[in-house]
N, C-alpha and C. Protein backbone atom coordinates (compact mmCIF):
# COMPACT_ATOMS: atom_id res chain seq x y z
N UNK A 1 67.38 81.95 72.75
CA UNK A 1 68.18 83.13 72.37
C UNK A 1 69.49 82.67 71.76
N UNK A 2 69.77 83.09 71.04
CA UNK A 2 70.89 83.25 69.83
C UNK A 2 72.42 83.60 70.59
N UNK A 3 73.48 82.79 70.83
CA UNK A 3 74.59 83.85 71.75
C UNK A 3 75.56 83.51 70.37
N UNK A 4 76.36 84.49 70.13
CA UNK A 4 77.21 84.61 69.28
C UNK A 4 79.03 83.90 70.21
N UNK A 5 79.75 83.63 68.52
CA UNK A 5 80.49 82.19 69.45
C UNK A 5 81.75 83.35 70.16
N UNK A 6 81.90 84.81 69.56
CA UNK A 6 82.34 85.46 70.87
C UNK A 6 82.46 85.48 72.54
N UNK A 7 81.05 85.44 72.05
CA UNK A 7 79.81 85.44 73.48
C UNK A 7 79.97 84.16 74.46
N UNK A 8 80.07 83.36 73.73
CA UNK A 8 80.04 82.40 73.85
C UNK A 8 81.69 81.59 74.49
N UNK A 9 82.53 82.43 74.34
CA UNK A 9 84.01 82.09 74.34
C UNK A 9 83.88 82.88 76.16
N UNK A 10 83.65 84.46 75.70
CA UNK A 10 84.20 85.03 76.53
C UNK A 10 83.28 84.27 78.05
N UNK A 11 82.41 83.69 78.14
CA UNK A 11 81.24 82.72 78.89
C UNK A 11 82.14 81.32 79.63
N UNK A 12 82.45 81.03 78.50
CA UNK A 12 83.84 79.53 78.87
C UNK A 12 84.71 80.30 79.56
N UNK A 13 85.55 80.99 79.32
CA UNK A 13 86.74 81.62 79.69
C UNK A 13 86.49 82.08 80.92
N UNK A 14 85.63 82.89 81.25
CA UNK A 14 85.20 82.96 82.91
C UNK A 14 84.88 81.39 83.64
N UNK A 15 84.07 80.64 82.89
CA UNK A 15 83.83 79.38 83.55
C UNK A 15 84.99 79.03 83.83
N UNK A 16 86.08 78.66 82.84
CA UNK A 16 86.81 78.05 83.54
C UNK A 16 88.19 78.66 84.12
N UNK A 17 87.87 80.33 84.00
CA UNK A 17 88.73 80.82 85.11
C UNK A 17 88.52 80.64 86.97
N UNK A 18 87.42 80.30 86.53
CA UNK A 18 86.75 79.85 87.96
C UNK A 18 86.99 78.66 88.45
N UNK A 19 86.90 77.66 87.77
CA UNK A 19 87.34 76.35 87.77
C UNK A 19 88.61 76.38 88.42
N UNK A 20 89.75 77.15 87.64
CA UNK A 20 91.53 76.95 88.28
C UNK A 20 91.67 77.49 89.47
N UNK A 21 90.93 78.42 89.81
CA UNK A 21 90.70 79.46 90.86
C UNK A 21 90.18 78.50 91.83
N UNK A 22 89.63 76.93 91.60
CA UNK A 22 88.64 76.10 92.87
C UNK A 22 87.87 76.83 93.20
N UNK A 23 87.18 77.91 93.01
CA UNK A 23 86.06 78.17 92.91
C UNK A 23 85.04 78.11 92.04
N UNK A 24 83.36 78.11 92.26
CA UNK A 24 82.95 78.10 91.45
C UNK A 24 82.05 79.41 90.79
N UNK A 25 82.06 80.06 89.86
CA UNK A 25 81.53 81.29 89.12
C UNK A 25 80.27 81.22 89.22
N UNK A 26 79.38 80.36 89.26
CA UNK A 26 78.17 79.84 89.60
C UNK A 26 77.99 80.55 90.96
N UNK A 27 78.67 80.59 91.80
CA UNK A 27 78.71 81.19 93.29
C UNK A 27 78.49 82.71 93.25
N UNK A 28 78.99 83.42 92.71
CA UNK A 28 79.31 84.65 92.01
C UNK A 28 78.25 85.66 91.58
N UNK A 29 77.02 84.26 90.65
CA UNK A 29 76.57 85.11 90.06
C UNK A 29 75.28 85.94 90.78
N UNK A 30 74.54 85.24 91.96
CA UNK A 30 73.80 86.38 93.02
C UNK A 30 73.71 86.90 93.29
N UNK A 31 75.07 87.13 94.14
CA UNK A 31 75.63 88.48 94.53
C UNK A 31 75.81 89.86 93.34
N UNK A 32 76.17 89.31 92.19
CA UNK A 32 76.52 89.89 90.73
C UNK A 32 75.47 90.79 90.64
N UNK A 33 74.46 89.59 90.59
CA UNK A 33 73.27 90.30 89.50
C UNK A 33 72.26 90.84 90.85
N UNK A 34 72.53 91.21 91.75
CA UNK A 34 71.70 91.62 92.68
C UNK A 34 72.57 93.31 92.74
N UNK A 35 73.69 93.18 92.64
CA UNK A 35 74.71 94.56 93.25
C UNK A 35 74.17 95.07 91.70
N UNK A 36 74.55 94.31 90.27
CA UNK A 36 74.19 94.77 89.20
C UNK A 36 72.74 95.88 88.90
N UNK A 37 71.53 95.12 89.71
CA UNK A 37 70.47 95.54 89.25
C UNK A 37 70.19 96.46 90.08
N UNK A 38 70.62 96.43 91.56
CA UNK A 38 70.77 97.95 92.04
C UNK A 38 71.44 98.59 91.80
N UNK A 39 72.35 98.42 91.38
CA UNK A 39 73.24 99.77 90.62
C UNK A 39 72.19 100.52 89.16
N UNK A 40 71.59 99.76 88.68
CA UNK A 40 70.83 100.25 87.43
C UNK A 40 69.67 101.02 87.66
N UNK A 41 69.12 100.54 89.36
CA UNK A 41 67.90 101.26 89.52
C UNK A 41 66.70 100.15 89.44
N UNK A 42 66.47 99.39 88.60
CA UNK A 42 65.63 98.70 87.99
C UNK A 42 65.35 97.62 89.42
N UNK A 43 63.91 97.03 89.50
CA UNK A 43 63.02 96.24 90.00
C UNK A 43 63.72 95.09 89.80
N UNK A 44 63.15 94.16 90.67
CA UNK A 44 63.06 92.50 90.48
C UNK A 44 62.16 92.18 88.63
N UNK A 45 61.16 93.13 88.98
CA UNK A 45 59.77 92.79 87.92
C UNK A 45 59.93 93.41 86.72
N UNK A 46 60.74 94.33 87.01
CA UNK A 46 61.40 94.77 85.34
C UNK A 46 62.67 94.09 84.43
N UNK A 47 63.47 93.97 85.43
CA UNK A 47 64.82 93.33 84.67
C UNK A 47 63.84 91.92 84.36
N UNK A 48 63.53 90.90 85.01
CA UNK A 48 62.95 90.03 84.68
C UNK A 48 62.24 89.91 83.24
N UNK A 49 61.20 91.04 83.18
CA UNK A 49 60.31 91.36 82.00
C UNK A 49 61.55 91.55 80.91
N UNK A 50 62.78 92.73 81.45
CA UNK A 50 63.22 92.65 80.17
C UNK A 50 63.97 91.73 79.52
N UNK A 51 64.43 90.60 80.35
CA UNK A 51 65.50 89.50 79.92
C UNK A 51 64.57 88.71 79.66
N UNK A 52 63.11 88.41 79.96
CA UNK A 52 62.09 87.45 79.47
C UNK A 52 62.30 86.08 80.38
N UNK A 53 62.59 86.60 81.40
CA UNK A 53 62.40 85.24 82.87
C UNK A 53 61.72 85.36 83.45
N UNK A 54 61.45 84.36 84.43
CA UNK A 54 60.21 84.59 85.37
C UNK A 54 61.05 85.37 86.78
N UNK A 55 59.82 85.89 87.46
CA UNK A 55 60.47 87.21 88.22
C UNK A 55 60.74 85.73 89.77
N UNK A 56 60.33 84.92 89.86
CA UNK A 56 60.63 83.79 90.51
C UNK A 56 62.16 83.51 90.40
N UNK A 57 62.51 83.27 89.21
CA UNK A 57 63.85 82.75 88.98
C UNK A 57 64.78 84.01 89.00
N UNK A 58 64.82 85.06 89.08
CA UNK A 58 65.49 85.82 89.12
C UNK A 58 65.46 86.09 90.66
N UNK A 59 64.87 85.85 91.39
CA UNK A 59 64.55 86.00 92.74
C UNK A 59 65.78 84.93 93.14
N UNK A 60 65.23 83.46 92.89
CA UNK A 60 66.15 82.51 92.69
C UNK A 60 67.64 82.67 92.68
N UNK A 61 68.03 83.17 91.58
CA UNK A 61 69.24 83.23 90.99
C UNK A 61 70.10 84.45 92.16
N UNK A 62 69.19 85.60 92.71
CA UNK A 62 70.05 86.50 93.49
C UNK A 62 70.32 86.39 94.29
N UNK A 63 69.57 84.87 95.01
CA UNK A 63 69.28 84.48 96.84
C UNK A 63 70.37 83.59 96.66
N UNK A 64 71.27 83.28 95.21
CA UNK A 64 72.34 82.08 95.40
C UNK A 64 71.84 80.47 95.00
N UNK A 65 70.40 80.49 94.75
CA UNK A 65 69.82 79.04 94.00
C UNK A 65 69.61 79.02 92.90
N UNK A 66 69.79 78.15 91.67
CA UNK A 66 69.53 77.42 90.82
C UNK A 66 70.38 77.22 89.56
N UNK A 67 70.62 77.07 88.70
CA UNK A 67 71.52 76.43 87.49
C UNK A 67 71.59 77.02 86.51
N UNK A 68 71.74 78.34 86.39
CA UNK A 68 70.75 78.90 85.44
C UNK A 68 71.74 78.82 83.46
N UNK A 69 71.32 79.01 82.65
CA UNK A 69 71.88 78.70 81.84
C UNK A 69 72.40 79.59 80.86
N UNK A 70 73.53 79.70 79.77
CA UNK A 70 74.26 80.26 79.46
C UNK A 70 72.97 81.45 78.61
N UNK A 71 72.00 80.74 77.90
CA UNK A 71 71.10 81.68 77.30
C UNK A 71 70.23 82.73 78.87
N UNK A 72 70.18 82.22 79.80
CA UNK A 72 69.77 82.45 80.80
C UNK A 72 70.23 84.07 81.06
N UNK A 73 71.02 83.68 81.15
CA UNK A 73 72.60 84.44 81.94
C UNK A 73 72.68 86.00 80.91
N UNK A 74 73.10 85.39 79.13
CA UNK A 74 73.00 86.39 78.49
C UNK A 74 71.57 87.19 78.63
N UNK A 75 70.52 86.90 78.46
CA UNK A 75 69.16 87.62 78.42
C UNK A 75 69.65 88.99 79.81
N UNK A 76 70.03 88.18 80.77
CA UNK A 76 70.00 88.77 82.05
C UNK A 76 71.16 89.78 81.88
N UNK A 77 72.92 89.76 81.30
CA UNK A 77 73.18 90.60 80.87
C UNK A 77 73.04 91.62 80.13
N UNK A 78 72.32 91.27 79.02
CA UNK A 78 71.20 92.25 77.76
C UNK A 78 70.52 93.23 78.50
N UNK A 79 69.47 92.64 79.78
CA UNK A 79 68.46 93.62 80.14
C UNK A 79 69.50 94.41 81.45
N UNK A 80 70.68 94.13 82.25
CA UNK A 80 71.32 94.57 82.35
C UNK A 80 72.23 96.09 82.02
N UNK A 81 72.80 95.60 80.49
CA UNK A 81 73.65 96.50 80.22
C UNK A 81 75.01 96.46 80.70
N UNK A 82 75.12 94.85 81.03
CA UNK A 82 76.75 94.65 81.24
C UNK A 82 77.22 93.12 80.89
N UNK A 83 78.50 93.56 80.57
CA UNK A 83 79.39 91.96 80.14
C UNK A 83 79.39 90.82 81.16
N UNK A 84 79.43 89.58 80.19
CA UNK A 84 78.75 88.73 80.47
C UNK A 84 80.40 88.39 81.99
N UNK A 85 81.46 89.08 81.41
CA UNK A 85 82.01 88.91 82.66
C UNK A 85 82.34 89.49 83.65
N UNK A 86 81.20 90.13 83.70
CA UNK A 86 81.33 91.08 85.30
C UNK A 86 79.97 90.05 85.77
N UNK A 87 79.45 89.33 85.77
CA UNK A 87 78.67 88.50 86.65
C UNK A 87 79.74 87.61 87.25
N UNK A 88 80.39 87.01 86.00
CA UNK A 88 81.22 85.43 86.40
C UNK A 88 82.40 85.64 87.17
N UNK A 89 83.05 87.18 87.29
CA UNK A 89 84.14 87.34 87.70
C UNK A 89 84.02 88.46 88.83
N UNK A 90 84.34 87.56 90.27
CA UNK A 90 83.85 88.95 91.49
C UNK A 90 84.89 90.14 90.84
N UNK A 91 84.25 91.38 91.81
CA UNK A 91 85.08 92.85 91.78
C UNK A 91 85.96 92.22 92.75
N UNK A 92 87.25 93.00 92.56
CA UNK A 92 88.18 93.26 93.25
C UNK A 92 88.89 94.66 93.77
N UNK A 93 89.09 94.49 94.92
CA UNK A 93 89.30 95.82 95.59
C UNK A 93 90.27 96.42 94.95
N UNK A 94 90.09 97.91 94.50
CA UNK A 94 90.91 98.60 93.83
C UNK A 94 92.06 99.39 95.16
N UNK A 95 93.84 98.83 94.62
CA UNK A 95 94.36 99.45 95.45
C UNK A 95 95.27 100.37 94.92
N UNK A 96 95.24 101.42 95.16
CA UNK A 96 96.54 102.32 93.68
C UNK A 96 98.05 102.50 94.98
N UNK A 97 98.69 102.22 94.02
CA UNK A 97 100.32 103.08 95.12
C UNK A 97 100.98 103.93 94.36
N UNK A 98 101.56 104.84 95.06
CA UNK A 98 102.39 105.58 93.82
C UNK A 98 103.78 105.95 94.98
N UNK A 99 104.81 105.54 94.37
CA UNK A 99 106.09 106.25 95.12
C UNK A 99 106.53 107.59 95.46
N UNK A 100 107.73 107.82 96.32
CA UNK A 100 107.90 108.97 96.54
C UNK A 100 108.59 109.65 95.13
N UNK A 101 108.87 108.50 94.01
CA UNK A 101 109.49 109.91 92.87
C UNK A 101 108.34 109.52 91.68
N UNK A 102 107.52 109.11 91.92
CA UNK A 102 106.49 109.22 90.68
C UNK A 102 104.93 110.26 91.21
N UNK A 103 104.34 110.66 89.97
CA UNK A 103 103.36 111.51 89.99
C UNK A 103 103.31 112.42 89.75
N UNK A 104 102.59 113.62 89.15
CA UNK A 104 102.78 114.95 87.70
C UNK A 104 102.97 115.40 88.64
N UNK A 105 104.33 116.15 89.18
CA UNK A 105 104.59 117.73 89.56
C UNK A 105 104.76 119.16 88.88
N UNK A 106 104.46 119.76 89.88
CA UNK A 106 104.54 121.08 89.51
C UNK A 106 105.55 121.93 90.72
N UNK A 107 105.77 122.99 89.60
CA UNK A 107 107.19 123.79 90.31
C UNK A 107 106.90 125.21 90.42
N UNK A 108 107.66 126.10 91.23
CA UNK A 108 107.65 127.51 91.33
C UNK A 108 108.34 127.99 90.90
N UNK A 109 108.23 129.22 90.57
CA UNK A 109 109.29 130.10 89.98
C UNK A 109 109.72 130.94 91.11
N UNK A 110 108.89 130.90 92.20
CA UNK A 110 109.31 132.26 93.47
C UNK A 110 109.92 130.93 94.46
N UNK A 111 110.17 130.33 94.64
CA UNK A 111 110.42 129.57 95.92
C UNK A 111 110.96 127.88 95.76
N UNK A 112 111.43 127.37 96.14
CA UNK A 112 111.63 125.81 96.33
C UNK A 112 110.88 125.50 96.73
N UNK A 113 109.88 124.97 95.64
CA UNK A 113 108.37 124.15 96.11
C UNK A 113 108.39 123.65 94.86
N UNK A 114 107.88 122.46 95.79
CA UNK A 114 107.51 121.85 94.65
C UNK A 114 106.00 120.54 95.14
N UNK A 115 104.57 120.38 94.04
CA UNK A 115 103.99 120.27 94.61
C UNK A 115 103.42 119.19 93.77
N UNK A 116 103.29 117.77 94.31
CA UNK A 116 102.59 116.20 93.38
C UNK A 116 101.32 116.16 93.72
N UNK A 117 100.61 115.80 92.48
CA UNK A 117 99.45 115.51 92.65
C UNK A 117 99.34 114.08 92.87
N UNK A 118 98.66 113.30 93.83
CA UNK A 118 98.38 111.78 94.12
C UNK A 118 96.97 111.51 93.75
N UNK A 119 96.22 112.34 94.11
CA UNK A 119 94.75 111.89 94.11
C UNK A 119 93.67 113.37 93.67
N UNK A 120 92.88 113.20 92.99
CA UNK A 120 91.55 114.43 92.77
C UNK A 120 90.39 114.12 93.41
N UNK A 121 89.92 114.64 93.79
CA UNK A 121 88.55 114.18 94.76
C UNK A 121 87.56 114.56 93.70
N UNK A 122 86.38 113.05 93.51
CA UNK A 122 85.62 112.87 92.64
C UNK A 122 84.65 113.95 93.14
N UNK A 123 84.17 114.06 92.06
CA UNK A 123 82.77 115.02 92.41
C UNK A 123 81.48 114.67 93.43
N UNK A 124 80.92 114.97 94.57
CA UNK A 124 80.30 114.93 94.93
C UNK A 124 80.67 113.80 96.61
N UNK A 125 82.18 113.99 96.51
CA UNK A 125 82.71 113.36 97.74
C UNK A 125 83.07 114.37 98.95
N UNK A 126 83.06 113.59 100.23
CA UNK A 126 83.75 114.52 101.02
C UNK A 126 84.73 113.38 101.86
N UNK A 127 85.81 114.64 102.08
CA UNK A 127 86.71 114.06 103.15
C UNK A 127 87.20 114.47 104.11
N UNK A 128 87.67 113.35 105.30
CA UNK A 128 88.14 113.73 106.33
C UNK A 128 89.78 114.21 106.47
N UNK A 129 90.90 114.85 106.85
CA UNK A 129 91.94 114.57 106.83
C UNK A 129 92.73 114.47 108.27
N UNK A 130 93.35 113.63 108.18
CA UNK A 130 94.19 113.12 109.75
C UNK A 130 95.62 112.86 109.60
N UNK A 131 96.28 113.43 111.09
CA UNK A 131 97.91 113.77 110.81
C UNK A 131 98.36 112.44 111.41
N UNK A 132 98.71 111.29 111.49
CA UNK A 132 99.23 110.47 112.28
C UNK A 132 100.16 110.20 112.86
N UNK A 133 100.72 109.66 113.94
CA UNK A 133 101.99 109.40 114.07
C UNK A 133 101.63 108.26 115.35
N UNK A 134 102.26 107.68 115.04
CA UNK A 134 102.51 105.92 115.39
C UNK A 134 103.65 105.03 115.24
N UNK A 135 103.85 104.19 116.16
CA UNK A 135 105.10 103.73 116.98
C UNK A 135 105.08 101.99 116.38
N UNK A 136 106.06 101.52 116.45
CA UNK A 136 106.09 99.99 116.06
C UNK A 136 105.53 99.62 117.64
N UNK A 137 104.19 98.19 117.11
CA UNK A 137 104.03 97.38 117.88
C UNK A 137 103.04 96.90 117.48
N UNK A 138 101.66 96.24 118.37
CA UNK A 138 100.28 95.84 117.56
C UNK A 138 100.10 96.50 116.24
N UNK A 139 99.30 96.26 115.17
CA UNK A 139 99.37 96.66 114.11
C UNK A 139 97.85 97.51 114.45
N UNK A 140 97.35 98.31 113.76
CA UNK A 140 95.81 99.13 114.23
C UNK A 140 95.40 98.26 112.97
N UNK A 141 94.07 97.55 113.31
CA UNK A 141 93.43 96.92 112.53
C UNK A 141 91.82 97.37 112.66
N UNK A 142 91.83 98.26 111.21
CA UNK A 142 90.41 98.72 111.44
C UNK A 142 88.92 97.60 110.84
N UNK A 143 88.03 97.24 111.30
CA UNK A 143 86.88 97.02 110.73
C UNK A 143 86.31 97.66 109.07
N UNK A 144 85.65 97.05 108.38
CA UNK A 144 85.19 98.04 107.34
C UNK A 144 84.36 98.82 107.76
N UNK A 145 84.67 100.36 107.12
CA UNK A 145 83.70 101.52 107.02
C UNK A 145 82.31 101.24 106.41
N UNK A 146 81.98 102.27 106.34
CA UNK A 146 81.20 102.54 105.59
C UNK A 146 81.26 102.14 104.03
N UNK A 147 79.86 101.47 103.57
CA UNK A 147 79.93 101.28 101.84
C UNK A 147 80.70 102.94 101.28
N UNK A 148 81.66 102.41 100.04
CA UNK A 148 82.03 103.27 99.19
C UNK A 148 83.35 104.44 99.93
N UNK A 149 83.87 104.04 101.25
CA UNK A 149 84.71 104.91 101.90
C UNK A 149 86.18 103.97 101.55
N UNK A 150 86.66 105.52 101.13
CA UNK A 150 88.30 104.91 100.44
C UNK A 150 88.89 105.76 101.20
N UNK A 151 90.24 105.09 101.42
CA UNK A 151 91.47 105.81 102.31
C UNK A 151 92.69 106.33 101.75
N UNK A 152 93.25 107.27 101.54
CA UNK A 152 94.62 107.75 101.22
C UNK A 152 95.42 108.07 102.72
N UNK A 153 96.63 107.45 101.98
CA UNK A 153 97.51 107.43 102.81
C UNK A 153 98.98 107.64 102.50
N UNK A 154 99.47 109.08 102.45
CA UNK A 154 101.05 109.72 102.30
C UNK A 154 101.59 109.33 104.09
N UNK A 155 103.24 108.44 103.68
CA UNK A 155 104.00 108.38 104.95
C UNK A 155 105.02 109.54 104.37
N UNK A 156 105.05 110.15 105.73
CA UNK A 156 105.81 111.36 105.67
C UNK A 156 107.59 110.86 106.22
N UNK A 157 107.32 110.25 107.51
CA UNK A 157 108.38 109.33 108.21
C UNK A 157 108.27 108.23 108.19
N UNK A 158 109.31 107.48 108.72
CA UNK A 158 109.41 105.50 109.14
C UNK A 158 108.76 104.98 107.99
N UNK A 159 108.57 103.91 108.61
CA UNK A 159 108.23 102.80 107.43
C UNK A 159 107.14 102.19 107.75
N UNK A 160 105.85 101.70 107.07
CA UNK A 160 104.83 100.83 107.40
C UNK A 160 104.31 100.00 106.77
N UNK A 161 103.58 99.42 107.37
CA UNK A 161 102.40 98.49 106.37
C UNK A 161 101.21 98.77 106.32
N UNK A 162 100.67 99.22 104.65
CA UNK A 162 99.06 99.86 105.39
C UNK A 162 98.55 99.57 104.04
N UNK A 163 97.27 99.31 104.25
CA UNK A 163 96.41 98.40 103.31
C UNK A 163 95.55 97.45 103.59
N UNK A 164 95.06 97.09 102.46
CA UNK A 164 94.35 95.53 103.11
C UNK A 164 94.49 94.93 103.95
N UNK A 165 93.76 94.37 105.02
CA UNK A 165 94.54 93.36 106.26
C UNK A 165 95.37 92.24 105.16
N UNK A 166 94.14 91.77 103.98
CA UNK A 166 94.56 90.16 103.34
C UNK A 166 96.32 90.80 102.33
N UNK A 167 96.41 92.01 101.58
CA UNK A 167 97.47 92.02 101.06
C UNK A 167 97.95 93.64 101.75
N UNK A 168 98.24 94.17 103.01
CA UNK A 168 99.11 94.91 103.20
C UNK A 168 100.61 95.46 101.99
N UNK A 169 100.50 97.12 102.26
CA UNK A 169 101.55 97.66 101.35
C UNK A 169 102.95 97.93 102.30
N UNK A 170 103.70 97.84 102.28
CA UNK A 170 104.84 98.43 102.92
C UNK A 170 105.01 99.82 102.43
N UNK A 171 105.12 100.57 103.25
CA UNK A 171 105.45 102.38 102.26
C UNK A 171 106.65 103.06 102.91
N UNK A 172 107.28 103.82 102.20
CA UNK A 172 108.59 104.60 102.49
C UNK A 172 108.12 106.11 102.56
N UNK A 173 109.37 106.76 103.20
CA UNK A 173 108.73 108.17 103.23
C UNK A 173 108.22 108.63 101.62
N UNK A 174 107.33 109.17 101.69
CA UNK A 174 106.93 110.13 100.83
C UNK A 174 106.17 109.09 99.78
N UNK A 175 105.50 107.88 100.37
CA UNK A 175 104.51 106.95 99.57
C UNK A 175 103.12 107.21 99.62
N UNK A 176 102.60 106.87 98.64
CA UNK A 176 101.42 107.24 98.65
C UNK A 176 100.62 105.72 98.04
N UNK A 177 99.17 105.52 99.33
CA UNK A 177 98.74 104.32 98.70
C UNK A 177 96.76 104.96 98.97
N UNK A 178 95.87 104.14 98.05
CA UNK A 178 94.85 104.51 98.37
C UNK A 178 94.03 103.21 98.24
N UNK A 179 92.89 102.61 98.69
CA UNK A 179 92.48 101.63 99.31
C UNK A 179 90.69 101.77 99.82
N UNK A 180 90.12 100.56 99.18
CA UNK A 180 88.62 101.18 99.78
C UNK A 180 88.80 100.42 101.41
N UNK A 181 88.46 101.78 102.06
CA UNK A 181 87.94 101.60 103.23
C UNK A 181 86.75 100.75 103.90
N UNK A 182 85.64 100.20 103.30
CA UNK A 182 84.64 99.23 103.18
C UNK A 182 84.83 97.70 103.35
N UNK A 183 86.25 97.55 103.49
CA UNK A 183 86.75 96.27 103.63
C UNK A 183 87.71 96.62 104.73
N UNK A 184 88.03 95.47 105.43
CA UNK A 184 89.04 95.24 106.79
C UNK A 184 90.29 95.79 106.03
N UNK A 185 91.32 96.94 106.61
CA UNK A 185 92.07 97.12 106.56
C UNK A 185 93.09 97.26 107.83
N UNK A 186 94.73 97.91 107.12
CA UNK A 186 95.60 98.16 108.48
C UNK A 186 96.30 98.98 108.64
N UNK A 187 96.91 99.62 109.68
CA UNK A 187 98.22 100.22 109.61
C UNK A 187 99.18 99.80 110.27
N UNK A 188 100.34 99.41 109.90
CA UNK A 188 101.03 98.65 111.50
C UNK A 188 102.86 99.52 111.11
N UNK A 189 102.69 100.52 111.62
CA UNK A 189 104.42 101.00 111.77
C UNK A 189 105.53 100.23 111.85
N UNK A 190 106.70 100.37 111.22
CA UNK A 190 107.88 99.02 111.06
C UNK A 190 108.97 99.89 111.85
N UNK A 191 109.14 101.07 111.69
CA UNK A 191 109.80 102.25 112.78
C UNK A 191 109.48 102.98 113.75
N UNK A 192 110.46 103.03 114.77
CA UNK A 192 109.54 104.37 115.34
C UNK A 192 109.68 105.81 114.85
N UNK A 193 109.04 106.42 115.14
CA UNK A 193 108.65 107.77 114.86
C UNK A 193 107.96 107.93 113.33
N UNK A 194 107.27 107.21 113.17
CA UNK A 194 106.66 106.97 111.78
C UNK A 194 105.22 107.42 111.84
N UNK A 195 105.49 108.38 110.52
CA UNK A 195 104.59 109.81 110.96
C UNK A 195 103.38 109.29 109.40
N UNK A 196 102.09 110.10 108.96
CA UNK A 196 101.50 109.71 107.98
C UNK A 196 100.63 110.48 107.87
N UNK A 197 99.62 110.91 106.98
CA UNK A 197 98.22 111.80 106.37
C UNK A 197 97.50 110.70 106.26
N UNK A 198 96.53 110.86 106.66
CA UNK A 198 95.23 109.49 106.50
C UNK A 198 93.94 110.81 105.65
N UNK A 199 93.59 110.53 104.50
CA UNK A 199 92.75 111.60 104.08
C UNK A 199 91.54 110.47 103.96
N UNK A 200 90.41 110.24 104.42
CA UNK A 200 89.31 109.23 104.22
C UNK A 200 88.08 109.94 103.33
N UNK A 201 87.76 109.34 102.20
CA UNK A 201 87.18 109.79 101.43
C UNK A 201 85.65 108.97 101.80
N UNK A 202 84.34 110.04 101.86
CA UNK A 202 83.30 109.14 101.69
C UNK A 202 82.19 109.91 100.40
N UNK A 203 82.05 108.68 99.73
CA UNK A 203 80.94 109.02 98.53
C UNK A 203 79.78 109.30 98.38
């Protein structure tokens, strides 16, 4: 197969973003093309057929064994339907923050209100909502949820840290942070009387 020297660049450039990183992209790509091909729907015995590999080596390649090669790789993106660097380069947990003076408000004409939008709930989600209030000391360190469960979190009072266990946010009153829940996260209060909305979204 034919890779164009685009193709071919953007291929290096993950390789050896991986390289500086001491990791290797090679590691990557199993997990990749296994989350990839269930996300598409598609078989072991179809993607195979359509990238023109044997349904062996693609078996191979998702269990984390073998070498596979740059023409390899593209075929397998092709029958795919994705760039060649979302194999070589893991996802990373999406974390949004937004402060207490940013985000589109809206105003009244009858009253002192005023009302920010932080978040829209995607179609076909539901959520939980919870009032918190929590004291400085142990930090609450939750386990991951459920696949696809994201957390919002407005501090109303005090100050905290809440987020990722690996990169925790600090938030001030009236912060807003959101965070997939599916991974180890935290909350750990820096004041007392430090109050919060936990809205948990599941997909």
């Amino acid at each position: 197969m034919f890779v164009k020297s685009n193709e071919t660049t953007e291929i290096m450039n993950s390789l050896g973003k991986g390289i500086m990183d001491g990791q290797s992209p090679l590691g990557y790509i199993g997990p990749s093309l296994r989350r990839e091909r269930e996300r598409s729907g598609m078989s072991l015995t179809e993607v195979a057929r359509r990238a023109g590999v044997a349904k062996s080596t693609l078996s191979q390649l998702e269990s984390g064994g073998g070498n596979p090669s740059v023409e390899t790789l593209w075929a397998l993106c092709v029958a795919l339907d994705v760039p060649m660097s979302q194999l070589l380069d893991p996802p990373r947990p999406r974390v949004q923050v937004i402060r207490a003076d940013e985000g589109p408000e809206l105003t009244s004409d009858r009253a002192d209100y005023r009302a920010t939008l932080v978040a829209s709930c995607p179609p076909s989600a539901r959520r939980d909502l919870y009032r918190l209030a929590v004291e400085p000391g142990p930090a609450r360190e939750s386990e991951p949820h459920m696949p696809g469960v994201v957390e919002h979190v407005i501090l109303s009072a005090g100050r905290a840290l809440v987020g990722l266990a690996s990169a925790p946010v600090e938030l001030g009153p009236g912060d807003y942070i959101a965070y997939p829940g599916d991974v180890a996260h935290v909350f750990e209060a820096l004041e007392p009387g430090t109050r919060a909305v936990l809205v948990s979204e599941h997909n």
